[in-house]
N, C-alpha and C. Protein backbone atom coordinates (compact mmCIF):
# COMPACT_ATOMS: atom_id res chain seq x y z
N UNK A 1 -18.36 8.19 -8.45
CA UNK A 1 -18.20 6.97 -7.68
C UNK A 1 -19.39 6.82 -6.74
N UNK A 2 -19.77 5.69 -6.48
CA UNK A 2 -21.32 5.28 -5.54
C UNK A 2 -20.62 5.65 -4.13
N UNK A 3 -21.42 6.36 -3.16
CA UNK A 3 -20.82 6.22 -2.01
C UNK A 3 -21.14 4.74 -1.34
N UNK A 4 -20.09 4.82 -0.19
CA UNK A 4 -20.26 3.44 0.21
C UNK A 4 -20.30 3.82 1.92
N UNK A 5 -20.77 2.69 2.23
CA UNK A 5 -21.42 2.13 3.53
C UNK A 5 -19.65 3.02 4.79
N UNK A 6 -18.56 2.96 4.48
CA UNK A 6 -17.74 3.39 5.42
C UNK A 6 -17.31 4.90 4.83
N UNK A 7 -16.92 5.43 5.50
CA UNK A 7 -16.28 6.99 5.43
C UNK A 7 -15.14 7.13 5.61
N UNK A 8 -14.32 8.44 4.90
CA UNK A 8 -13.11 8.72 4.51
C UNK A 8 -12.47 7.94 3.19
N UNK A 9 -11.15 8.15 3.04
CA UNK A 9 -10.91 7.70 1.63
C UNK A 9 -9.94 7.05 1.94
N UNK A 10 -8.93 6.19 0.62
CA UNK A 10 -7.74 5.28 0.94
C UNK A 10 -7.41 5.33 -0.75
N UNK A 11 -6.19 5.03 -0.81
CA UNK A 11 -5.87 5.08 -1.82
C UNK A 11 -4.91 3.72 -2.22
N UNK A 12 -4.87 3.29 -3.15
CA UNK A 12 -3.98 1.96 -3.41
C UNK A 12 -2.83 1.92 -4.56
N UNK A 13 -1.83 1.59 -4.03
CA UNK A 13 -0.90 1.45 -5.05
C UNK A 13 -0.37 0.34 -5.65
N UNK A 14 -0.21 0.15 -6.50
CA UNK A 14 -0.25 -1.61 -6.91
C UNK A 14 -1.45 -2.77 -7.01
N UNK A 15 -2.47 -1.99 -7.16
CA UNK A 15 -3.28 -2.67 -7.48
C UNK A 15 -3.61 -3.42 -8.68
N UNK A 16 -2.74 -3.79 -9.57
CA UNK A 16 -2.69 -4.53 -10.64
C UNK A 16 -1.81 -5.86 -10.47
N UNK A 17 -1.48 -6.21 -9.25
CA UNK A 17 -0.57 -7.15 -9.25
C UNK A 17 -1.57 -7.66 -8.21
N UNK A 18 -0.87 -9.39 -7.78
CA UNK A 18 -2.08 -10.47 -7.24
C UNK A 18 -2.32 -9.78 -5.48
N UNK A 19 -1.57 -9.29 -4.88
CA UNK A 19 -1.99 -8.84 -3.41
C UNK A 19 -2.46 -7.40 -3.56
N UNK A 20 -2.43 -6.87 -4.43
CA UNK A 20 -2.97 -5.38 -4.54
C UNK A 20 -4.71 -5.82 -5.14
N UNK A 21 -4.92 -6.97 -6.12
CA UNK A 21 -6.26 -7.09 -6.60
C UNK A 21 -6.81 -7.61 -5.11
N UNK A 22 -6.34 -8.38 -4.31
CA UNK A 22 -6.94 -9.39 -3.18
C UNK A 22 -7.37 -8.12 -2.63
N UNK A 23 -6.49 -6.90 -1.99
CA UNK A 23 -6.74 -5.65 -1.45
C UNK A 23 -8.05 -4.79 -2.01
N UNK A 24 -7.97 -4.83 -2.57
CA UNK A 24 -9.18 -3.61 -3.39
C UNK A 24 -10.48 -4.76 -3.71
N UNK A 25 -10.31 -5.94 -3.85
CA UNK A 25 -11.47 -6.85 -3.69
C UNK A 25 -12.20 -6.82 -2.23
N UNK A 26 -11.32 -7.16 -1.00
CA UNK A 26 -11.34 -7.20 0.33
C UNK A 26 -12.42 -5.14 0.28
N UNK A 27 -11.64 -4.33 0.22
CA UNK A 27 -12.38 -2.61 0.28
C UNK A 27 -13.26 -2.71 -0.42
N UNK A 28 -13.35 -2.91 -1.66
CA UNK A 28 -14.73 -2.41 -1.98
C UNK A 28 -16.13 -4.11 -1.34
N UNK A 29 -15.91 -5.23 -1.26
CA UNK A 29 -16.13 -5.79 -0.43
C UNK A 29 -16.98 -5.36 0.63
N UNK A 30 -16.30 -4.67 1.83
CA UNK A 30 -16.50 -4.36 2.96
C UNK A 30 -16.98 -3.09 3.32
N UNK A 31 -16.97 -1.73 1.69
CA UNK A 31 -17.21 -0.97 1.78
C UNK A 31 -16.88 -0.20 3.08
N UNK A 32 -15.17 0.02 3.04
CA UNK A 32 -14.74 0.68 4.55
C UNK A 32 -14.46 2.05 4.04
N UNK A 33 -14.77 2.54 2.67
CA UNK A 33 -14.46 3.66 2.61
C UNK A 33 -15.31 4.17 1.48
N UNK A 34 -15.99 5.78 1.72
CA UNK A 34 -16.63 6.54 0.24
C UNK A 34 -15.35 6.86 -0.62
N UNK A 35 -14.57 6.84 -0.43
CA UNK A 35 -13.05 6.98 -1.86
C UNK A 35 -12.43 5.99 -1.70
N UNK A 36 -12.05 5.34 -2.83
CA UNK A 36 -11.28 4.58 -2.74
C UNK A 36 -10.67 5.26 -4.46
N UNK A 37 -9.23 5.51 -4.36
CA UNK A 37 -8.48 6.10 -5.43
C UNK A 37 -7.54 4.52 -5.48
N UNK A 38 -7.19 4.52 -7.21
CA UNK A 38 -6.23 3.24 -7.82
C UNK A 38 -5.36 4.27 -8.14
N UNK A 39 -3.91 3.89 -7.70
CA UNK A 39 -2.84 5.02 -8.04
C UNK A 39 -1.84 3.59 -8.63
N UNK A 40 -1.64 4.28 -10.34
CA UNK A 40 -0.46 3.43 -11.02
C UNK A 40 -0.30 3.79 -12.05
N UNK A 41 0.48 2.78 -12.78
CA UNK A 41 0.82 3.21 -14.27
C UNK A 41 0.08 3.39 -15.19
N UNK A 42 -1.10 2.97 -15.11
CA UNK A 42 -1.98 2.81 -16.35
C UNK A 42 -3.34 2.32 -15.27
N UNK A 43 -4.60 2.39 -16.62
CA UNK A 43 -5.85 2.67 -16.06
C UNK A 43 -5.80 0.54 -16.02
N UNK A 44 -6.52 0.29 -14.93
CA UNK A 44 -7.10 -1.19 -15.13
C UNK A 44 -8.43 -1.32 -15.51
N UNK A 45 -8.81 -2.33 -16.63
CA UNK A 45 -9.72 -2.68 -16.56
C UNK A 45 -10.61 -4.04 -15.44
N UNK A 46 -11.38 -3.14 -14.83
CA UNK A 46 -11.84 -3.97 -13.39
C UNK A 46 -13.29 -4.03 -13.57
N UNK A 47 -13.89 -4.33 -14.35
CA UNK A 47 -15.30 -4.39 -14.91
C UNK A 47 -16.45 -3.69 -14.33
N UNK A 48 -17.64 -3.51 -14.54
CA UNK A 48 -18.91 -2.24 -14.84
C UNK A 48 -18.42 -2.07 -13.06
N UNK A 49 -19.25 -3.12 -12.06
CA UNK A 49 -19.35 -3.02 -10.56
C UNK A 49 -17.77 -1.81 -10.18
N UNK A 50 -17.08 -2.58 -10.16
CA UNK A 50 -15.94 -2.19 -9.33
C UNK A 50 -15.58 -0.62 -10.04
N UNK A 51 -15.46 -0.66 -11.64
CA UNK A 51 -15.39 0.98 -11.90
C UNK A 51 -15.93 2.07 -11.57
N UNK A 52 -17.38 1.78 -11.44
CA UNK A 52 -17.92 2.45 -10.63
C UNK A 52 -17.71 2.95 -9.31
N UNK A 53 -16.78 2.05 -8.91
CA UNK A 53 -16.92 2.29 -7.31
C UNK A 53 -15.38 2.49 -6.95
N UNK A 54 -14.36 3.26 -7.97
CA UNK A 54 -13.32 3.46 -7.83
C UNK A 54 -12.69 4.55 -8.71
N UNK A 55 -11.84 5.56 -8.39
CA UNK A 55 -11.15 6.51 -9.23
C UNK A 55 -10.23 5.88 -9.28
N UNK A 56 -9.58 6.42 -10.72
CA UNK A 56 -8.03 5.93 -10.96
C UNK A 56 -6.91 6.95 -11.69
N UNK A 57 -6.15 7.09 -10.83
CA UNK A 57 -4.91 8.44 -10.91
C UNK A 57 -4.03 7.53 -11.80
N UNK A 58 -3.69 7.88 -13.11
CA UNK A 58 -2.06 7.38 -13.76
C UNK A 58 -1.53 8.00 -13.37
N UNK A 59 0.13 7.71 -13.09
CA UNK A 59 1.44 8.43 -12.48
C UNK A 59 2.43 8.01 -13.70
N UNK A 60 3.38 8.49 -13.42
CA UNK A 60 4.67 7.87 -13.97
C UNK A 60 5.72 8.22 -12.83
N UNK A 61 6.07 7.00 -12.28
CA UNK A 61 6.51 6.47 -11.18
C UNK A 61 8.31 7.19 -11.03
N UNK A 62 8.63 7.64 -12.46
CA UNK A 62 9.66 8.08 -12.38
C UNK A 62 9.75 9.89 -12.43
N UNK A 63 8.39 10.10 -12.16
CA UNK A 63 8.26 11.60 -11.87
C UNK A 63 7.28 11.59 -10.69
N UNK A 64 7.37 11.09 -9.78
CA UNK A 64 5.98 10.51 -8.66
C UNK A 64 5.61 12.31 -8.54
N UNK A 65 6.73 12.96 -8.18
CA UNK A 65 6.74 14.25 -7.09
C UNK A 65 5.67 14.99 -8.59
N UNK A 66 5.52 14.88 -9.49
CA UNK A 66 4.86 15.88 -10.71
C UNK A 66 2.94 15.55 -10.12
N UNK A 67 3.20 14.26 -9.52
CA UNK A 67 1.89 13.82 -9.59
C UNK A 67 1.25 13.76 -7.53
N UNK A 68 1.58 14.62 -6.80
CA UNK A 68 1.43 14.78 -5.77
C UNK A 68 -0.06 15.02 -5.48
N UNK A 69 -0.98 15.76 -6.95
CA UNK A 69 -2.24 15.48 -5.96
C UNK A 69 -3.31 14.35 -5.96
N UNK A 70 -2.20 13.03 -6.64
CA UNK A 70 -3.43 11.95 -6.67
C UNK A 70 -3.20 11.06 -5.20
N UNK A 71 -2.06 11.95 -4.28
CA UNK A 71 -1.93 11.49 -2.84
C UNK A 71 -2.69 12.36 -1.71
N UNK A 72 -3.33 13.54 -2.05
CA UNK A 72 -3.61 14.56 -1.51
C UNK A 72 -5.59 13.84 -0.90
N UNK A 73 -5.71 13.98 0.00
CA UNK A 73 -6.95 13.93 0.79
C UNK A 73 -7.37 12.98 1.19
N UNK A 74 -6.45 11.65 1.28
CA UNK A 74 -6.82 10.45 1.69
C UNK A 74 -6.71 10.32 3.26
N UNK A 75 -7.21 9.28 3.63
CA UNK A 75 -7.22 8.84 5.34
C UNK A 75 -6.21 7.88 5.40
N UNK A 76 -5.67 6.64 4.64
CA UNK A 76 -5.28 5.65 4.24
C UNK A 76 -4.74 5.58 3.30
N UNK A 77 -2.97 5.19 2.98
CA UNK A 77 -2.45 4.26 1.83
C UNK A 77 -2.41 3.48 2.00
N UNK A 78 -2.33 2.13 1.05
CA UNK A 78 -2.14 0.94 1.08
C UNK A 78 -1.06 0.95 -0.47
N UNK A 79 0.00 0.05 -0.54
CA UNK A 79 0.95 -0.19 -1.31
C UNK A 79 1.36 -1.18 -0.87
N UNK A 80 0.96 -2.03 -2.27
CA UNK A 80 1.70 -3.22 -2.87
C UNK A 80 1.97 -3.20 -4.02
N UNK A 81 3.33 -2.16 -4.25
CA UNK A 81 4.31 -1.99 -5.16
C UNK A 81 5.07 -2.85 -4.75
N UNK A 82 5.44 -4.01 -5.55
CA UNK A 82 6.63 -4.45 -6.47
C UNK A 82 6.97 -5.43 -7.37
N UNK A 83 7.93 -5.50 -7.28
CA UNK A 83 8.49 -6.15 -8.91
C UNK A 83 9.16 -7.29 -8.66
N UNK A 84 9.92 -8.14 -8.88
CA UNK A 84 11.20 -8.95 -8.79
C UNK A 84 12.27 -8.48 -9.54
N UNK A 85 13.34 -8.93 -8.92
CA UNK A 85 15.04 -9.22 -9.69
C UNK A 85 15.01 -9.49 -11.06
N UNK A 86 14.14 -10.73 -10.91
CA UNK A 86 14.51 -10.99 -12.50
C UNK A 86 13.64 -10.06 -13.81
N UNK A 87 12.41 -10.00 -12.92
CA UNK A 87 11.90 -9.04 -14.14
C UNK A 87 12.06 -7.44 -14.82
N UNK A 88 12.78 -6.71 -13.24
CA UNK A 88 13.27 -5.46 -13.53
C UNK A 88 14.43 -5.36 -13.35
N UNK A 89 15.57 -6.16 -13.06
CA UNK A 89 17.13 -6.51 -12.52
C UNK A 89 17.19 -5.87 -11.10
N UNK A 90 18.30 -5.59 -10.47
CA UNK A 90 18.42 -5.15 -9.68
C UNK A 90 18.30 -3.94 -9.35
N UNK A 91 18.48 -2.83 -10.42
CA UNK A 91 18.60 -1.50 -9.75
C UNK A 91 17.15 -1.36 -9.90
N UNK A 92 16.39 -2.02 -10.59
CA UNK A 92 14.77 -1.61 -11.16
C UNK A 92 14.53 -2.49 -9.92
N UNK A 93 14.65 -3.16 -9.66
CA UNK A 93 13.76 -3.75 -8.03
C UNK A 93 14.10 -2.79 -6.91
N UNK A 94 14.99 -2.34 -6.70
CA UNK A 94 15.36 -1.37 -6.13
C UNK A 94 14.67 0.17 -5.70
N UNK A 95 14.49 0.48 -7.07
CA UNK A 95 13.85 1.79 -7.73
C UNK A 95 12.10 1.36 -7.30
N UNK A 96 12.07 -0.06 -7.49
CA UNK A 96 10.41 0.05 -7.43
C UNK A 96 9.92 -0.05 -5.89
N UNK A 97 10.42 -1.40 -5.41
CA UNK A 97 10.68 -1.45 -3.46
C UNK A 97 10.80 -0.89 -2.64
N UNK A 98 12.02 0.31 -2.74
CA UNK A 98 12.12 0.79 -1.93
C UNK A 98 11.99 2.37 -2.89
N UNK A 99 12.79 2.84 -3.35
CA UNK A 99 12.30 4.48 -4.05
C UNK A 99 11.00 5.54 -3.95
N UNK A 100 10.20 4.06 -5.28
CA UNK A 100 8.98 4.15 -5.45
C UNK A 100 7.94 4.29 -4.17
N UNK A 101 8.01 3.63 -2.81
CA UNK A 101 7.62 3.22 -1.87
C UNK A 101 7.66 4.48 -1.14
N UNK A 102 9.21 4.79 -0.80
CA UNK A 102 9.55 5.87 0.42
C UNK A 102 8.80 7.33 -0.28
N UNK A 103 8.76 7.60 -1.71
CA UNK A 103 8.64 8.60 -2.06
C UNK A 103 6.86 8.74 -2.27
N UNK A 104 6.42 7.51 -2.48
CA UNK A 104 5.04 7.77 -2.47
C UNK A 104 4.36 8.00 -0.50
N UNK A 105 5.41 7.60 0.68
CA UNK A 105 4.57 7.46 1.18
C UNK A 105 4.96 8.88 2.20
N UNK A 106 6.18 9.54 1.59
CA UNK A 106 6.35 11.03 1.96
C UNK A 106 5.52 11.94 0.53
N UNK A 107 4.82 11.21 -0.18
CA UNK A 107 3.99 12.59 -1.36
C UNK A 107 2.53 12.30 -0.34
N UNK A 108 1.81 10.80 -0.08
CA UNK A 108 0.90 10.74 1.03
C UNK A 108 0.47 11.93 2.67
N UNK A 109 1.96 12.01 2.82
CA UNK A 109 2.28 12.46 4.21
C UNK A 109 1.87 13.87 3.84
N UNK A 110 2.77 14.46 3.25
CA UNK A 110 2.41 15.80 2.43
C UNK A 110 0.89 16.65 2.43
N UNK A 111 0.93 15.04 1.69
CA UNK A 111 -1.46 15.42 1.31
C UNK A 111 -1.90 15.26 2.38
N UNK A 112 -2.08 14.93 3.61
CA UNK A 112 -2.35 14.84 4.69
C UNK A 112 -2.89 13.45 5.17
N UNK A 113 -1.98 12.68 4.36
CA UNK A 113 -2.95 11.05 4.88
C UNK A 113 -2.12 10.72 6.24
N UNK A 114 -2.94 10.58 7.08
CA UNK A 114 -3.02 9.50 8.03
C UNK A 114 -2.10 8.31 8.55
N UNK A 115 -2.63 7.21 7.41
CA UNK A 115 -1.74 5.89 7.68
C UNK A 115 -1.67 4.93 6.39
N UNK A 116 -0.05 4.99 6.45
CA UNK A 116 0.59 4.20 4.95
C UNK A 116 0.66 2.99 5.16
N UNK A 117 0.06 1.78 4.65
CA UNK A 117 0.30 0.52 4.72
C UNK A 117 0.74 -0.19 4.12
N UNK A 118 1.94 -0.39 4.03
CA UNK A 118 2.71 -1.03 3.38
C UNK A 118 3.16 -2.47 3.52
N UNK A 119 2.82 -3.13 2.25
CA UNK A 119 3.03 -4.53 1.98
C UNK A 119 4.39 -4.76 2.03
N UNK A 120 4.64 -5.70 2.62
CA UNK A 120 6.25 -6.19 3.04
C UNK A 120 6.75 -7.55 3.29
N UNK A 121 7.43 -7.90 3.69
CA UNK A 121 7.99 -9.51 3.56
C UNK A 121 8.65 -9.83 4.96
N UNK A 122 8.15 -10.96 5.67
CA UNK A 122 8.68 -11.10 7.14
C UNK A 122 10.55 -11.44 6.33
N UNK A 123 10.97 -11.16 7.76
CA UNK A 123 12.98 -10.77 7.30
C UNK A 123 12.96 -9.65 7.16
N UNK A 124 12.34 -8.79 6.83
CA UNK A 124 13.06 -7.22 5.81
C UNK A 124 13.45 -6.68 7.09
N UNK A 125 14.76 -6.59 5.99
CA UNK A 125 16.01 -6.21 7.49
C UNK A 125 16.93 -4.91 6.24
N UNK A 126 17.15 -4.04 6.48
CA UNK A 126 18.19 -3.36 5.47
C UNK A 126 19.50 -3.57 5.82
N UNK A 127 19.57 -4.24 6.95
CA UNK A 127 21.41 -4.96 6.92
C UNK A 127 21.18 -6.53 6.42
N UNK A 128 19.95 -7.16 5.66
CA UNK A 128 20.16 -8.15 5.91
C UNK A 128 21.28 -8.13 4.54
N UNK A 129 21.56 -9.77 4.25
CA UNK A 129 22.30 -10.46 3.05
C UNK A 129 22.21 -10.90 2.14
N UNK A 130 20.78 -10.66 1.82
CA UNK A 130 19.95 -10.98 0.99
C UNK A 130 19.13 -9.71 0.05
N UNK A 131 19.69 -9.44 -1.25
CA UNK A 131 19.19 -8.22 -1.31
C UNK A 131 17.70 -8.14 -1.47
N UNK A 132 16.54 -8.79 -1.65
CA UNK A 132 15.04 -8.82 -1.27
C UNK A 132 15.11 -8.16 -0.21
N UNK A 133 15.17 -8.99 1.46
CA UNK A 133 14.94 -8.73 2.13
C UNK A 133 15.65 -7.21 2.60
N UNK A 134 16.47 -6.98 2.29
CA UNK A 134 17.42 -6.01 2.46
C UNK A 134 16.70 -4.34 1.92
N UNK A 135 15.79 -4.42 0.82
CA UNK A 135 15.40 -3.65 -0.03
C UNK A 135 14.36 -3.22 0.55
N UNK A 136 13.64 -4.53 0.75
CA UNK A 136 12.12 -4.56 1.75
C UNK A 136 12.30 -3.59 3.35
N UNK A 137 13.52 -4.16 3.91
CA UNK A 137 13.82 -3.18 5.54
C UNK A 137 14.56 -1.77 5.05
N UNK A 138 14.97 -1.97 4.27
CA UNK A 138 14.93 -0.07 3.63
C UNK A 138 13.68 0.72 3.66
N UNK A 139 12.81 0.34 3.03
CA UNK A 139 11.64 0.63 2.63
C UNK A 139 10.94 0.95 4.21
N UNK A 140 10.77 0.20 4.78
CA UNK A 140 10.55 0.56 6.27
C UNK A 140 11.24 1.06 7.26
N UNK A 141 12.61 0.61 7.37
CA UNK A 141 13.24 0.73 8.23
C UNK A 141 13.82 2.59 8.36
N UNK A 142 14.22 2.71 7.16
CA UNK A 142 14.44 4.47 7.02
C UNK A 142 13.72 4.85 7.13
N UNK A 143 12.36 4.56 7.43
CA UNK A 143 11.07 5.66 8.41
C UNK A 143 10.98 5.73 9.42
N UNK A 144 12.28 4.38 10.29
CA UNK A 144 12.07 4.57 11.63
C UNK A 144 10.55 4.03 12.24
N UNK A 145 10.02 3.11 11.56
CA UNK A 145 8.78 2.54 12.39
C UNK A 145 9.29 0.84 12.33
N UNK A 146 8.52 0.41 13.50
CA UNK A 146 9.00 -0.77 13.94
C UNK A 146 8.01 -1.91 12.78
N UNK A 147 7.95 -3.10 13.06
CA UNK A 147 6.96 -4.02 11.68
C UNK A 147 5.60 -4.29 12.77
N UNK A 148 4.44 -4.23 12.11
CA UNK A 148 4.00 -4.84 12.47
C UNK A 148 3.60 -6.41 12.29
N UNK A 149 3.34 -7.06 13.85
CA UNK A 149 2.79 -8.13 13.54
C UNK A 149 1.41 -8.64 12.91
N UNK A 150 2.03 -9.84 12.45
CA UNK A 150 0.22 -10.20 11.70
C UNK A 150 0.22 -11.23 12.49
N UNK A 151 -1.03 -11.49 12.58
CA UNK A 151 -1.79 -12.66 13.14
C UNK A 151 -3.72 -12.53 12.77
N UNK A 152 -3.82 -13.84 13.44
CA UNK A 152 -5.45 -13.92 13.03
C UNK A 152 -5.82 -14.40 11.45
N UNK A 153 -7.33 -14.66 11.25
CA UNK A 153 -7.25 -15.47 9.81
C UNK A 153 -7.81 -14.08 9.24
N UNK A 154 -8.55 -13.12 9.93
CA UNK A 154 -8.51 -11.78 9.00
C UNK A 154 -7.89 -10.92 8.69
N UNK A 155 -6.97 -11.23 8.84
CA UNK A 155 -5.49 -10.51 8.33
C UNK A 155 -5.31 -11.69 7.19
N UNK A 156 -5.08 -13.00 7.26
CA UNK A 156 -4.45 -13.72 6.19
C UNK A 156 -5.23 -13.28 4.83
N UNK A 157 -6.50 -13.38 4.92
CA UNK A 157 -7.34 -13.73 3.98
C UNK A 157 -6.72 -12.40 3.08
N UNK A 158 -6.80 -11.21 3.23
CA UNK A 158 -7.04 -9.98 2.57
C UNK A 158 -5.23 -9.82 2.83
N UNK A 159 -4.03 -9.97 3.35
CA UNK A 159 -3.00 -9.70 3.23
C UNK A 159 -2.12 -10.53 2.87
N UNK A 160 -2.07 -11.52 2.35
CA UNK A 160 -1.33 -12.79 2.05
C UNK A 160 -0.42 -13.05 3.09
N UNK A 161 0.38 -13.93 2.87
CA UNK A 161 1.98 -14.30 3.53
C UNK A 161 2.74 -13.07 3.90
N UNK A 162 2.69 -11.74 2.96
CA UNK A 162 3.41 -10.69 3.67
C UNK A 162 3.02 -9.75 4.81
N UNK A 163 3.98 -9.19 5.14
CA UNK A 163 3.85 -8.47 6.47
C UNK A 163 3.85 -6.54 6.32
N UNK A 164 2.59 -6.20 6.82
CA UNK A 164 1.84 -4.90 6.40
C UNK A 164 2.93 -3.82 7.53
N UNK A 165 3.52 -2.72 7.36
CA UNK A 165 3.83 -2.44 7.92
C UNK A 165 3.52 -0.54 7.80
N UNK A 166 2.84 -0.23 8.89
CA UNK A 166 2.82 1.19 8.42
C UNK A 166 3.98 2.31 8.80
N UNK A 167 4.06 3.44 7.53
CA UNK A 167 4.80 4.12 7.67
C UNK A 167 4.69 6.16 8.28
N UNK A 168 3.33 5.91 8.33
CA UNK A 168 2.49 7.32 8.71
C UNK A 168 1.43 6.71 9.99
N UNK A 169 1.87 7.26 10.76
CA UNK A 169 0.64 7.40 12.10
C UNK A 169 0.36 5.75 12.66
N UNK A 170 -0.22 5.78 13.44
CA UNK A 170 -0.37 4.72 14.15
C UNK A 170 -1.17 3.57 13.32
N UNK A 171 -0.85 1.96 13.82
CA UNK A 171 -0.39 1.07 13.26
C UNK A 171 -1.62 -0.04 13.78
N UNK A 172 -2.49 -0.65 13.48
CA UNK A 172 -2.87 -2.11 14.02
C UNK A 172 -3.98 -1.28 14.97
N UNK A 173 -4.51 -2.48 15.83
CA UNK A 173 -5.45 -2.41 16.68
C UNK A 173 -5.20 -2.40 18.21
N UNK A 174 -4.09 -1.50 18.36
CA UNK A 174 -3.68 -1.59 19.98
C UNK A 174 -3.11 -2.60 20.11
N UNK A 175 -3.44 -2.98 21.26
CA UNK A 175 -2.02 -4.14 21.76
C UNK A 175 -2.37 -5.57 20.71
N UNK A 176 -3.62 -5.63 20.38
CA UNK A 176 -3.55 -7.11 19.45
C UNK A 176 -2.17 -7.06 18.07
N UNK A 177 -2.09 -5.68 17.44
CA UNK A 177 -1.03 -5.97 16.85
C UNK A 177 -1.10 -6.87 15.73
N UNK A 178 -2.57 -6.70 14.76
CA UNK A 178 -2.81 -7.09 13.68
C UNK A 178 -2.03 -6.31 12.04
N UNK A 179 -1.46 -5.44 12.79
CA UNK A 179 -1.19 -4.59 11.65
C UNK A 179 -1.69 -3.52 10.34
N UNK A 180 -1.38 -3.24 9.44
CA UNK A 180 -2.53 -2.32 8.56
C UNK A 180 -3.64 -2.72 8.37
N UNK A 181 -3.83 -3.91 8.28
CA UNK A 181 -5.30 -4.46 8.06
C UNK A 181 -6.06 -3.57 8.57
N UNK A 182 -5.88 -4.05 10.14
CA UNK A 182 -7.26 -3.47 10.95
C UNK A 182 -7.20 -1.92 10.85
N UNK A 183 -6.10 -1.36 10.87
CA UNK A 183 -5.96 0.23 10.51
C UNK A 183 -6.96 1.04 9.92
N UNK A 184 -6.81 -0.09 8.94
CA UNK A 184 -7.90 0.73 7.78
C UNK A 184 -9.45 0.16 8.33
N UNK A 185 -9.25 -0.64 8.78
CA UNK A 185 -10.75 -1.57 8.54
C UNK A 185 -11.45 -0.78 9.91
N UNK A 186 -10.89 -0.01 10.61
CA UNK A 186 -11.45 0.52 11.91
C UNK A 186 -12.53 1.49 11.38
C-alpha cells in the first residue's frame, strides 16, 4: 500500500454499500491515514488508484471471532454495516445492525483500536417502537455511550443523513460535538 500524507491506521466495515463507498472516498481523499484496511465479505473491485492504496480482510460475518486479526492494530473503526428488513427479514437485519456491529466493535477493542465509529440513524432508541430504530439504539446503546451530535457541512458531505456514533474512546472534537467524523480526521 502507498503511504499516505496522515498516520496511523483505520479500518472500514461496509464499505461496499453507498455510505461506506462516500467513507473510504472522503480517507483516501484526505489521506488521514498510512492503513487504511476494507473489512467484509468479499474483495471489492475499486480500481488501479484506490487498490493500491488499500488492504482488504474477507470475514465471514457469521464467524467474526475466527477472524480477529483483521481488527488487530488499527487507531480507528468506521462501520457502515447494514442491511434492510426487506432484504434480509428481520432476524437477518438484526444479526447484521446490531450482532454484526457489537461484535466487530468488541473484536476492534481487543486489537487495541482506539475509536469505533459507527454509522447510525437519528431516533435509535432500543426501547423505541419501531424495530429500525430500535435495532440501531441496541447497537449503541448496550455500550453505554451517549450519540453523538452532527452538525456542520463537513460532517454532511462524508457522513450522510445518519448519525456517527462512537463506541471505543472518545468521540468528536470537544465541545463542538461533530461526532466520528472529526475523530478520525484529527
Amino acid at each position: 500500500m502507498a503511504a499516505a500524507a496522515g498516520g496511523g491506521s483505520c479500518f472500514v466495515l461496509g464499505a461496499s454499500g453507498q455510505t461506506g463507498r462516500a467513507l473510504l472516498r472522503e480517507l483516501l481523499a484526505r489521506r488521514l491515514f498510512a492503513r487504511v484496511t476494507l473489512v467484509g465479505r468479499r474483495r471489492l473491485s475499486l480500481g488501479e488508484e484506490a487498490e493500491a492504496a488499500v488492504e482488504q480482510a474477507v470475514v465471514d460475518f457469521e464467524r467474526l471471532s475466527e477472524h480477529a486479526a483483521a481488527f488487530q492494530g488499527h487507531d480507528v473503526g468506521f462501520c457502515c454495516l447494514g442491511t434492510t428488513r426487506a432484504e434480509a427479514g428481520e432476524a437477518g437485519f438484526v444479526r447484521v445492525d446490531r450482532d454484526y456491529v457489537v461484535q466487530a466493535a468488541e473484536l476492534a477493542r481487543a486489537g487495541g483500536c482506539r475509536h469505533f465509529v459507527l454509522q447510525s440513524s437519528r431516533g435509535a432508541n432500543r426501547h423505541s417502537g419501531f424495530l429500525y430504530l430500535r435495532v440501531k439504539g441496541a447497537a449503541v446503546q448496550t455500550r453505554g455511550v451517549p450519540a453523538c451530535r452532527v452538525g456542520g457541512p463537513e460532517v454532511s458531505g462524508c457522513c450522510g443523513a445518519g448519525l456517527p456514533h462512537c463506541l471505543l474512546g472518545a468521540c468528536g472534537n470537544g465541545s463542538q460535538g461533530y461526532g466520528g467524523h472529526c475523530a478520525a480526521a484529527r
